[in-house]
Protein backbone atom coordinates (compact mmCIF):
# COMPACT_ATOMS: atom_id res chain seq x y z
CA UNK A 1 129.51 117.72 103.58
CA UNK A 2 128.00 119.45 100.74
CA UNK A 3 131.92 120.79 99.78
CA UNK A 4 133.24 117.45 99.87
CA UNK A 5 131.18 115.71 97.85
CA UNK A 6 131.53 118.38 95.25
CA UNK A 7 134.94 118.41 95.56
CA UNK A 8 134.79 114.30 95.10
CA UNK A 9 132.24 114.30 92.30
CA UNK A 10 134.55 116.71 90.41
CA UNK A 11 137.66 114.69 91.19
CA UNK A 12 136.53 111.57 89.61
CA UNK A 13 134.64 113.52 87.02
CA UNK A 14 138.33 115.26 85.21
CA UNK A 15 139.60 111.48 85.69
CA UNK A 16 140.19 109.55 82.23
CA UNK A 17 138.94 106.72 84.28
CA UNK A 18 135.25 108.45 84.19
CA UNK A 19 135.53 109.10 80.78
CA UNK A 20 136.28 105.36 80.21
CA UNK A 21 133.42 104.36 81.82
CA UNK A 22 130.98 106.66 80.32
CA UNK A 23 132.27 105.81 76.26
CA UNK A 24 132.32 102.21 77.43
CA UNK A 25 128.51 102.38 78.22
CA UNK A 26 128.14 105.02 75.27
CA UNK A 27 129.38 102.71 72.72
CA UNK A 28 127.87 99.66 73.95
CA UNK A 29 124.03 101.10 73.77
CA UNK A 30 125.36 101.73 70.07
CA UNK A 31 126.69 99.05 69.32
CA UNK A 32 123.70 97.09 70.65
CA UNK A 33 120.76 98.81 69.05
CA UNK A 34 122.34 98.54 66.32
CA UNK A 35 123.17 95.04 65.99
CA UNK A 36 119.48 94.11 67.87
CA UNK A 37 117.57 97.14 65.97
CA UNK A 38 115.12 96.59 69.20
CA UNK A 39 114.74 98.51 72.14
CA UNK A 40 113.39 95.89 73.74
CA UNK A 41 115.54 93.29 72.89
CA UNK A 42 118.58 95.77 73.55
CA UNK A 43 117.10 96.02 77.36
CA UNK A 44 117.41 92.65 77.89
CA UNK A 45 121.08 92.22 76.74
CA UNK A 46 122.42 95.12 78.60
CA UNK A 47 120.54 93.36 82.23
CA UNK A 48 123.05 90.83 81.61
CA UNK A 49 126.27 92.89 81.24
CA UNK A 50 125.21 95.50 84.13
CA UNK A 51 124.38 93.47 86.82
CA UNK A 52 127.95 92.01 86.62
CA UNK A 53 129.73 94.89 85.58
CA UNK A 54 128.37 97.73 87.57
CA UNK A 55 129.32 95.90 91.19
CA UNK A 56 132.84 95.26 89.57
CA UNK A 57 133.46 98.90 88.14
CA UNK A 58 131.57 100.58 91.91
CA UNK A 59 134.04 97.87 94.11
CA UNK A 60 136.88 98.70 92.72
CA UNK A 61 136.60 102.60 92.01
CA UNK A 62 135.73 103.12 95.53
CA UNK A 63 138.39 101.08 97.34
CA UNK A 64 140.62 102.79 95.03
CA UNK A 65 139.23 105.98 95.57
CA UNK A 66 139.85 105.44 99.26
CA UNK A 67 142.85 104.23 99.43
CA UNK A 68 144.44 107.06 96.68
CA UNK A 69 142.81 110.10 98.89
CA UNK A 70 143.72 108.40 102.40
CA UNK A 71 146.23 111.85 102.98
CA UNK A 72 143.36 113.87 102.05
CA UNK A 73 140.99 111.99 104.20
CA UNK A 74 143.23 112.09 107.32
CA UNK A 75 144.20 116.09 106.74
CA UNK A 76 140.21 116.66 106.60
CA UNK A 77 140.08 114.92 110.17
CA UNK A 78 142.34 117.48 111.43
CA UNK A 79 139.83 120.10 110.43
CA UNK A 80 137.08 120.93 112.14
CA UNK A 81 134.66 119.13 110.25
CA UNK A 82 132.30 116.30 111.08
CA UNK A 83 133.72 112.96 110.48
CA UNK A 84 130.43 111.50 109.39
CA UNK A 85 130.35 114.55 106.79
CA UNK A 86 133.82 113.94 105.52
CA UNK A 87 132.84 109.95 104.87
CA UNK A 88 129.68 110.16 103.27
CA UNK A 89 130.59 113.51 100.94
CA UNK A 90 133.46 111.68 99.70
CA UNK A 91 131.09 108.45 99.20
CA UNK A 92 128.46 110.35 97.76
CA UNK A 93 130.87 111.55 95.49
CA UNK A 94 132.48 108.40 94.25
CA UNK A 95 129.08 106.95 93.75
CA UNK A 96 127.27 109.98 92.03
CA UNK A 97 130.19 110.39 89.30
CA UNK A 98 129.80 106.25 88.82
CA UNK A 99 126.49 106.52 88.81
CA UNK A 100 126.06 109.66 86.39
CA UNK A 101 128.08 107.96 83.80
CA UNK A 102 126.30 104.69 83.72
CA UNK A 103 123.11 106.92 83.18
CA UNK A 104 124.16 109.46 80.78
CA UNK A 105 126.98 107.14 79.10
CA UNK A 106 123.00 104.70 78.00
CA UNK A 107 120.37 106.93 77.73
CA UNK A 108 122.34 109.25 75.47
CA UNK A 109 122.15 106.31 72.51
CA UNK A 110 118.66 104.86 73.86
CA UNK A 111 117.13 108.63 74.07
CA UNK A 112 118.39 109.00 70.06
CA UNK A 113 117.28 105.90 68.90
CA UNK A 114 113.93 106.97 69.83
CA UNK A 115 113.37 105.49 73.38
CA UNK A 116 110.49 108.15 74.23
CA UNK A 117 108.33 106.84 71.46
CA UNK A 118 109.28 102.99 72.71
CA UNK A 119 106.85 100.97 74.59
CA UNK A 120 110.48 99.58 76.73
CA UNK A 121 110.90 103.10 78.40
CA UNK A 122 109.77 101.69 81.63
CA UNK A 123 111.84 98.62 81.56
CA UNK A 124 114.88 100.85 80.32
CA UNK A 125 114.50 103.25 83.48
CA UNK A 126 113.68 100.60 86.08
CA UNK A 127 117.68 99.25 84.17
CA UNK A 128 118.80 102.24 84.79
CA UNK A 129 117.42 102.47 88.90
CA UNK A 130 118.73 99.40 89.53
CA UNK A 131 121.85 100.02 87.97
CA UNK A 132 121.89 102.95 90.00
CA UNK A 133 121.34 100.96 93.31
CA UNK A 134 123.65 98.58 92.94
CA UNK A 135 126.56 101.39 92.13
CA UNK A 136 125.74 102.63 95.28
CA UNK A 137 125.45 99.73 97.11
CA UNK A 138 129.10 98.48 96.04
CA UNK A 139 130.58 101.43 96.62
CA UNK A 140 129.40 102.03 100.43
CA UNK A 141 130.48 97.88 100.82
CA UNK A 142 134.03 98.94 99.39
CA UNK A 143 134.26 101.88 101.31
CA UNK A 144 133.41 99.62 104.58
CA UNK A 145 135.87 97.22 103.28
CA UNK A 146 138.79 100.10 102.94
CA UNK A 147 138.01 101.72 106.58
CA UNK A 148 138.22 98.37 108.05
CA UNK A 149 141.74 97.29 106.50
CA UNK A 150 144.42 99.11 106.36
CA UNK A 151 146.36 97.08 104.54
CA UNK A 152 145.68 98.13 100.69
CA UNK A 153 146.53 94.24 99.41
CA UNK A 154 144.10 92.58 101.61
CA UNK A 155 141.61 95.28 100.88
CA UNK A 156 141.58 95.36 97.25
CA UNK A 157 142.09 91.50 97.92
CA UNK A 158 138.46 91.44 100.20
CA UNK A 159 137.14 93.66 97.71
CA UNK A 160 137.58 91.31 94.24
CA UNK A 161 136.13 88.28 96.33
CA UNK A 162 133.10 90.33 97.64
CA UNK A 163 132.16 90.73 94.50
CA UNK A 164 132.88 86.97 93.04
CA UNK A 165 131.48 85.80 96.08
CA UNK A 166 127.92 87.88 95.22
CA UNK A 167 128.11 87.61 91.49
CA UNK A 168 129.29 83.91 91.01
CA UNK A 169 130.08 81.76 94.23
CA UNK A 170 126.31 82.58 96.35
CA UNK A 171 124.37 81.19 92.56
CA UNK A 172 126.01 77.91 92.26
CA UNK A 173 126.00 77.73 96.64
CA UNK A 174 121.98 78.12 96.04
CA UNK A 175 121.96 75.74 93.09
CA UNK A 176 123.35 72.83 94.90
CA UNK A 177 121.27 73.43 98.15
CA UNK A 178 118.21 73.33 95.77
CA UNK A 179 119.86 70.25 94.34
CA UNK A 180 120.73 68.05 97.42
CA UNK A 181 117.65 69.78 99.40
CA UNK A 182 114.88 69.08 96.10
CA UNK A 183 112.75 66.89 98.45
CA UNK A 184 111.88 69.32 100.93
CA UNK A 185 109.64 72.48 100.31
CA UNK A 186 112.43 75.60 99.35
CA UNK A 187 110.21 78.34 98.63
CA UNK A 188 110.32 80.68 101.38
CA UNK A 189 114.07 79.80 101.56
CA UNK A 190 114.39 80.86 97.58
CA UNK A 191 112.86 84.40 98.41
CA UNK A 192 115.07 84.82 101.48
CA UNK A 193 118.26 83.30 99.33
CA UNK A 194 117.42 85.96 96.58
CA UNK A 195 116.54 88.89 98.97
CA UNK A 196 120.09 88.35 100.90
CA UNK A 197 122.05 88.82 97.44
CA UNK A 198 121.39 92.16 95.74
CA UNK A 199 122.86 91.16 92.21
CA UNK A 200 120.32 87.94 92.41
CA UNK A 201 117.98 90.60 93.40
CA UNK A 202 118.39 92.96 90.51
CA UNK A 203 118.24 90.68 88.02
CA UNK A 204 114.47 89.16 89.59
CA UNK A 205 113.62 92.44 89.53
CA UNK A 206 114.20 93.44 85.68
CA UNK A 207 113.21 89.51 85.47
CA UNK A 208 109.81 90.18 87.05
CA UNK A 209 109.16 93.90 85.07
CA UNK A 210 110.48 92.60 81.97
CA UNK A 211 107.53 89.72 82.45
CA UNK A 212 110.08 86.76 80.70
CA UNK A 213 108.59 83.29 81.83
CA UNK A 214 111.25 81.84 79.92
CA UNK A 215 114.33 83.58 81.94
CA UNK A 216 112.89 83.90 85.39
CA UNK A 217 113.97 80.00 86.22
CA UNK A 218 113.11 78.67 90.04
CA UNK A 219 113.34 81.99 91.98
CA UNK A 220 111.84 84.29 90.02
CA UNK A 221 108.55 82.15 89.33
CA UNK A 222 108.61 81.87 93.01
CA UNK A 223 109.35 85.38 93.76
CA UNK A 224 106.57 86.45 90.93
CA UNK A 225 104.18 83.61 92.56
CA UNK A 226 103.93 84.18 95.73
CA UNK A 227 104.50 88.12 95.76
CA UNK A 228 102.68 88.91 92.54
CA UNK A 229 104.42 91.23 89.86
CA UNK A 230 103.48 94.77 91.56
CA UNK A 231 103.92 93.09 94.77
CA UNK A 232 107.60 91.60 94.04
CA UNK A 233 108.48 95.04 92.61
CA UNK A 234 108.07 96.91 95.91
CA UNK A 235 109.59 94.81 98.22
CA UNK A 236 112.28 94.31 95.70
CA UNK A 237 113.06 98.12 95.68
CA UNK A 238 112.99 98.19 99.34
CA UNK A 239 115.10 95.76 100.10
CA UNK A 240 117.97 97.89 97.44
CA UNK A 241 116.56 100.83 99.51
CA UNK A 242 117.85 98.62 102.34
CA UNK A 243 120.84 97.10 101.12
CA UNK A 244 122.14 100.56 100.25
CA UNK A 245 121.37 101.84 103.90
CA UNK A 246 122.96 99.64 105.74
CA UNK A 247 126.48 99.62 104.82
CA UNK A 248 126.08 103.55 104.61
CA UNK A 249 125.32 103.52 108.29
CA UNK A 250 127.94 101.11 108.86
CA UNK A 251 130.28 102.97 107.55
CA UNK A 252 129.39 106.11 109.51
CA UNK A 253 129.37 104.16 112.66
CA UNK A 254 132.49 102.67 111.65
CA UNK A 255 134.34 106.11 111.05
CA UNK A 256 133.44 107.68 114.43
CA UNK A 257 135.48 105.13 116.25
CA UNK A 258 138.40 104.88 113.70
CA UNK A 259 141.59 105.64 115.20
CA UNK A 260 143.76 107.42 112.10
């Protein structure tokens, strides 16, 4: 497994896609701590962009990763090598490359500008861990997505509503059920809402660390209410931890019975 993720991580590494992503995120922590001259401030802008962006960029690059190394893929089955091996090195790969640029591609301008000495280090590395998460969680979804369609068109085509579904569809679902449900008690059904979506998760997270009355609207005060701020932080990280299980063992149970 340990050669095939290598062999992955390099792959993507000498692509010019990589090096796209990394001087995207390498010019944007520029570009903003320049323009906001605040660490903090800077944090809270780049929350916005990367718990859109990241699911988009991890979606796509590993349905197209997939697909594009399909003749690979099948010529590794006819090796004697464990299937579950070949599935998650290549995953691991896809998702440690995406993952290594979104790290390395911010803290390079953060870490310059003097983000030791900054009292936002913590909420800059809990960004960067949720960032993190939610590469890998799109990714293993995508991956899940590709094994279980062979057709690339409807794949790519289930993998671009995935992510509009979870980024833009689910909030304005759970806006209008708060809306024609705002007589009956919603709590417990905003945690559960906000724990079943892990963008809507991310963001109460940061939300919640960040300690922004002001941007937390309905879920978050009742996330930070009833769960506390330590509290909401821990079962918020488990349930990434969980959302970024799952499909992973999905997709392992998924490959042992695919018929190539």
């Amino acid at each position: 497994m340990l050669k095939i993720l290598k062999y992955s991580f390099y792959d993507l590494i000498r692509s010019r896609w990589s090096y796209v992503y990394f001087l995207f995120y390498l010019l944007l922590g520029f570009v903003l701590l320049f323009l906001n001259n605040d660490v903090s401030k800077a944090v809270i802008t780049l929350m916005n962009i990367i718990i859109v962006l990241v699911p988009l960029i991890g979606t796509i690059f590993g349905i197209m990763y997939f697909y594009n190394s399909k003749e690979f893929t099948e010529l590794l089955l006819a090796q004697p090598i464990k299937r579950s091996s070949i599935f998650l090195g290549q995953y691991l790969g896809v998702a440690g490359s995406l993952a290594l640029s979104l790290v390395l591609g911010l803290g390079i301008p953060f870490l310059l500008y003097g983000l030791l000495r900054s009292d936002a280090i913590f909420d800059f590395s809990l960004l960067l861990v949720v960032g993190a998460f939610l590469t890998f969680i799109f990714t293993a979804l995508s991956f899940n997505l590709a094994l279980s369609n062979e057709n690339k068109i409807k794949g790519f085509g289930y993998a671009v509503l995935l992510w509009l579904f979870l980024a833009v569809i689910y909030d304005g679902l759970f806006l209008m059920s708060l809306i024609i449900f705002q007589d009956y008690p919603l709590d417990n059904f905003s945690l559960l809402a906000t724990l079943f979506n892990p963008i809507d998760l991310s963001r109460t997270l940061i939300l919640l660390k960040l300690d922004i009355s002001a941007l937390l609207g309905y879920t978050g005060a009742v996330f930070k209410q009833f769960l506390g701020t330590d509290k909401g932080l821990l079962v918020s990280l488990l349930m990434l931890v969980l959302w970024t299980v799952l499909p992973i063992w999905r997709l392992l149970a998924k490959s042992k019975k695919k018929d190539f």
